[in-house]
N, C-alpha and C. Protein backbone atom coordinates (compact mmCIF):
# COMPACT_ATOMS: atom_id res chain seq x y z
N UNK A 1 29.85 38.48 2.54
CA UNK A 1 29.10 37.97 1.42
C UNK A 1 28.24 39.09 0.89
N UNK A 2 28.40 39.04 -0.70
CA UNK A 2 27.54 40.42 -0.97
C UNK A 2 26.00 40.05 -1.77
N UNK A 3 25.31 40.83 -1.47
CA UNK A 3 24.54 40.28 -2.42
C UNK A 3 23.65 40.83 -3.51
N UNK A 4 23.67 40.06 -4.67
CA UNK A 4 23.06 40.91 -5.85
C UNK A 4 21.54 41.62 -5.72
N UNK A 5 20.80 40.98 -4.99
CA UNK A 5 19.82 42.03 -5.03
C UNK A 5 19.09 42.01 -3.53
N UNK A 6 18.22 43.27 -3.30
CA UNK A 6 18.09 43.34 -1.87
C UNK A 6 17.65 42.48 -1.24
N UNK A 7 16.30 41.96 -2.25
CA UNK A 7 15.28 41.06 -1.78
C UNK A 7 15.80 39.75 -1.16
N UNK A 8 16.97 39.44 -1.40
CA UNK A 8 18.15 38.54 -1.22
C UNK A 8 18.61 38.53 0.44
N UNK A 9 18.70 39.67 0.70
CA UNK A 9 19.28 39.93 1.93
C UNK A 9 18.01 39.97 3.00
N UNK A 10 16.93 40.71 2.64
CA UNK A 10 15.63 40.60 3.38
C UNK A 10 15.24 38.94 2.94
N UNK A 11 15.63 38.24 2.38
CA UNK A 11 14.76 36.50 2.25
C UNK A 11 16.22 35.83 3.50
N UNK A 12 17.14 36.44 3.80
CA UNK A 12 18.26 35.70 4.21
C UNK A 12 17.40 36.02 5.67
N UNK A 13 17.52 37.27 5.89
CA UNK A 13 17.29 37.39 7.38
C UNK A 13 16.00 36.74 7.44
N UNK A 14 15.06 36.31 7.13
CA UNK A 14 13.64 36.04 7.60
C UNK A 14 13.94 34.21 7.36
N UNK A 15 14.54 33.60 6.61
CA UNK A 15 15.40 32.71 7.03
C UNK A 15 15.98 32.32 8.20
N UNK A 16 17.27 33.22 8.21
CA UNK A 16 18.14 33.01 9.10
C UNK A 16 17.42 33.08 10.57
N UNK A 17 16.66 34.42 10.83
CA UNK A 17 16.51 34.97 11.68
C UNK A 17 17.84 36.21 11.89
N UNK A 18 17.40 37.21 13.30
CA UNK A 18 18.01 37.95 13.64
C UNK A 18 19.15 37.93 14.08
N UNK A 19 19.17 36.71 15.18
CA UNK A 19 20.15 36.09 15.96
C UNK A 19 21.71 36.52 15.46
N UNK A 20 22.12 35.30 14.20
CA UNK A 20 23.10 35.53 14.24
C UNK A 20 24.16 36.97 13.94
N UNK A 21 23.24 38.04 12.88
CA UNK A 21 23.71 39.63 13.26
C UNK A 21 23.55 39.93 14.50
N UNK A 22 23.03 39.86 15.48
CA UNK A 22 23.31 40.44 17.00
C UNK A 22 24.21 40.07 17.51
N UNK A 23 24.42 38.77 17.26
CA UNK A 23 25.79 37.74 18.03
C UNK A 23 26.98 38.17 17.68
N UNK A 24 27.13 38.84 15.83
CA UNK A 24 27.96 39.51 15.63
C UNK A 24 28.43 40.64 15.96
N UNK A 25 27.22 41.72 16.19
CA UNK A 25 27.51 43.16 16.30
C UNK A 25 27.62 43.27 17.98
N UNK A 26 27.33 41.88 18.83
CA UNK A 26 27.49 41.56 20.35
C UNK A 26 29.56 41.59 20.06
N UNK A 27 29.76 40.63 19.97
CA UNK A 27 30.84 39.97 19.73
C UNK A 27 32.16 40.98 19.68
N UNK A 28 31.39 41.90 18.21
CA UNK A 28 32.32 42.93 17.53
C UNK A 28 32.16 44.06 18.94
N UNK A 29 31.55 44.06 19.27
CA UNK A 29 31.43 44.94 20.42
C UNK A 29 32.00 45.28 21.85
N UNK A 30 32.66 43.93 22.28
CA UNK A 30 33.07 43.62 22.69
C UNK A 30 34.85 43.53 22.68
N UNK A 31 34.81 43.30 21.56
CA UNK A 31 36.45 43.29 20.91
C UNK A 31 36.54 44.16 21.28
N UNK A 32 36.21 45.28 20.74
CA UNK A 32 36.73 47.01 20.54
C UNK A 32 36.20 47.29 21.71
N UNK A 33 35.50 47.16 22.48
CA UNK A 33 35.99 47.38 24.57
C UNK A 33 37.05 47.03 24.75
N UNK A 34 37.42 45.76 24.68
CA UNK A 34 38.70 45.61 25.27
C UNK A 34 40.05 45.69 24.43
N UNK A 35 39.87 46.16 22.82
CA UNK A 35 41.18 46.65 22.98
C UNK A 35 41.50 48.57 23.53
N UNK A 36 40.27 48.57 23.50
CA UNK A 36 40.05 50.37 24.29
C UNK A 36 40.34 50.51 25.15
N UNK A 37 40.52 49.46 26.23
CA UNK A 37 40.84 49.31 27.80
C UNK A 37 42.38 49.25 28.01
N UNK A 38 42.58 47.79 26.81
CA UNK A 38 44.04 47.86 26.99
C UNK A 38 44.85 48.93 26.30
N UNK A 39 44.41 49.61 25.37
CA UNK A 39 45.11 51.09 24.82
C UNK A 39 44.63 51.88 25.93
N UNK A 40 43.89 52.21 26.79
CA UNK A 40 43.93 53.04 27.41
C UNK A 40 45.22 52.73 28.52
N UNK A 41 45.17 51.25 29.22
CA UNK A 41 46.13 51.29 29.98
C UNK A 41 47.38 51.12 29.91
N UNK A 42 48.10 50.99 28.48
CA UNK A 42 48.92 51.20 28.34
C UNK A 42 49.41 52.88 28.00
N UNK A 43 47.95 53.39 27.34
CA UNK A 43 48.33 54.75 27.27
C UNK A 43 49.14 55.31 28.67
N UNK A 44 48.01 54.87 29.59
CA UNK A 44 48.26 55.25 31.11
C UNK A 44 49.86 54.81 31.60
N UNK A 45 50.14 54.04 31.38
CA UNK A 45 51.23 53.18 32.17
C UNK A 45 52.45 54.00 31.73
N UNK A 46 52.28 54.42 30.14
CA UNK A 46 53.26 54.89 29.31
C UNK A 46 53.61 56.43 29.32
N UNK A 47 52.30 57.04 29.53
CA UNK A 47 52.30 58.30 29.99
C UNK A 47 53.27 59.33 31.23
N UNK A 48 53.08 59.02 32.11
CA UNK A 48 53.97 59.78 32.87
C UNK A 48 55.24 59.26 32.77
N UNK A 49 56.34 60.04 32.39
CA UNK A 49 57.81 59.86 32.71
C UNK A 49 58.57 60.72 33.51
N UNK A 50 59.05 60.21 34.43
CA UNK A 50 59.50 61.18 35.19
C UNK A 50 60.87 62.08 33.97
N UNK A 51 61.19 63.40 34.85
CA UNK A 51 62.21 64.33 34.19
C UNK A 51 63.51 63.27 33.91
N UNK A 52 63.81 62.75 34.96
CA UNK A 52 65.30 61.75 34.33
C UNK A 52 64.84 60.77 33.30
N UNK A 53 63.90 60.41 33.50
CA UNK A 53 63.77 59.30 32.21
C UNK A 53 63.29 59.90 31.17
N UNK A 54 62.57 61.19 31.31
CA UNK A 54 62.62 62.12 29.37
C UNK A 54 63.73 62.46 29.12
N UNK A 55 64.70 63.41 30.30
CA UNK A 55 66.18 63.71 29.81
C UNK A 55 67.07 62.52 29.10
N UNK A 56 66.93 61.43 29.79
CA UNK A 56 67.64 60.16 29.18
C UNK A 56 67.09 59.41 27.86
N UNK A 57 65.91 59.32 28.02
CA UNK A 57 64.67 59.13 26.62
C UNK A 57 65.81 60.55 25.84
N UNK A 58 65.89 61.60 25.89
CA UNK A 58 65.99 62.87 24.62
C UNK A 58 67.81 62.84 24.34
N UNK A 59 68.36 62.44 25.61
CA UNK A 59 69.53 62.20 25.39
C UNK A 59 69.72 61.21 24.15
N UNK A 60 69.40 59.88 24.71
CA UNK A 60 69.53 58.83 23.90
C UNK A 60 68.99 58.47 22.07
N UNK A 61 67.94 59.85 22.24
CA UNK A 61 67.72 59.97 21.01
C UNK A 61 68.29 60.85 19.98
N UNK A 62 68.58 61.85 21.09
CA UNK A 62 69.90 62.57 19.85
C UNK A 62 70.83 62.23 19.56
N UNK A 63 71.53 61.09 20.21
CA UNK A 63 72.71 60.47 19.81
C UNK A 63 72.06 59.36 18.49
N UNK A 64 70.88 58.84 19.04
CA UNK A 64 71.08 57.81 17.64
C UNK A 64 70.95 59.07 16.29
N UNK A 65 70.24 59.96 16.75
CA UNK A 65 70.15 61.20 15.61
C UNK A 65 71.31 61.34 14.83
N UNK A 66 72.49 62.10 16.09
CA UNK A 66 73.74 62.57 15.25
C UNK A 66 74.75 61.72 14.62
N UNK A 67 74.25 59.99 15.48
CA UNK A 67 75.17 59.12 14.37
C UNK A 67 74.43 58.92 13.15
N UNK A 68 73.14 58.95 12.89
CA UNK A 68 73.13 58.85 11.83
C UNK A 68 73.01 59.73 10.88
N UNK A 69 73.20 61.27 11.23
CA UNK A 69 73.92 62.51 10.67
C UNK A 69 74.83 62.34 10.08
N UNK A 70 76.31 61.93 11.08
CA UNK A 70 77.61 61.45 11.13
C UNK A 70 77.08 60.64 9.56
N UNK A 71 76.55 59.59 9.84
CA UNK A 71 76.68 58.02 8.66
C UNK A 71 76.27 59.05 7.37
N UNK A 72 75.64 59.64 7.29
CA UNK A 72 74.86 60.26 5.99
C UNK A 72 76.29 60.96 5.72
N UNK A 73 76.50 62.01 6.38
CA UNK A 73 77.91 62.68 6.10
C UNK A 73 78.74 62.25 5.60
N UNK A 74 79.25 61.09 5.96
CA UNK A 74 80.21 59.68 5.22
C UNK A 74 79.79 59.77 4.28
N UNK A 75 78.96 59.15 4.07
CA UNK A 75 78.60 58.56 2.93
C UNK A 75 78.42 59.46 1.74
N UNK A 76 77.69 60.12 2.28
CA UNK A 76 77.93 61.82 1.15
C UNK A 76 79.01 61.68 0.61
N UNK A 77 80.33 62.01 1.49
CA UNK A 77 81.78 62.58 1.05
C UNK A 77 82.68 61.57 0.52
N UNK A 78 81.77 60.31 1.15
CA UNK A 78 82.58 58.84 0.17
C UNK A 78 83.80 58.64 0.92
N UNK A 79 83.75 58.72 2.51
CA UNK A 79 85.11 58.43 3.39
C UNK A 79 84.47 56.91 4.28
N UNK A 80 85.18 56.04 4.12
CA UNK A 80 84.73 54.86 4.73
C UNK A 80 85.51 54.69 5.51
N UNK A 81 84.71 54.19 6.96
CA UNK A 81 85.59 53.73 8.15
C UNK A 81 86.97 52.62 7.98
């Protein structure tokens, strides 16, 4: 909610009170801990690969690479399977 003039926002809080911005910036605070935790532990989990599973991870990706080299090539030269 925005508001047109300041005095607006200083009459809200002395109203409202403090409370409910703390509860928010509590709240919001909280969120972003725990998605920091769970990005961290998935960072973690995801992180080490052993040598066979990068060789197989780099294998497997150059093949989807060169087929779709291969497909572009086709399609370039206008030869359909």
């Amino acid at each position: 909610m925005s508001y047109p003039y300041p005095q607006d926002r200083h009459l809200d809080r002395k109203e409202k009170g403090e409370q409910p911005y703390k509860d928010a910036r509590e709240a919001m605070s909280q969120t972003e801990a725990s998605l920091k935790a769970q990005a961290e532990a998935y960072g973690e989990e995801h992180l080490r690969l052993s040598d066979e599973e990068r060789a197989e991870q780099l294998e497997t990706e150059v093949r989807q690479r060169l087929a779709e080299v291969g497909d572009e090539r086709r399609e370039a030269a206008g030869i359909n399977d």
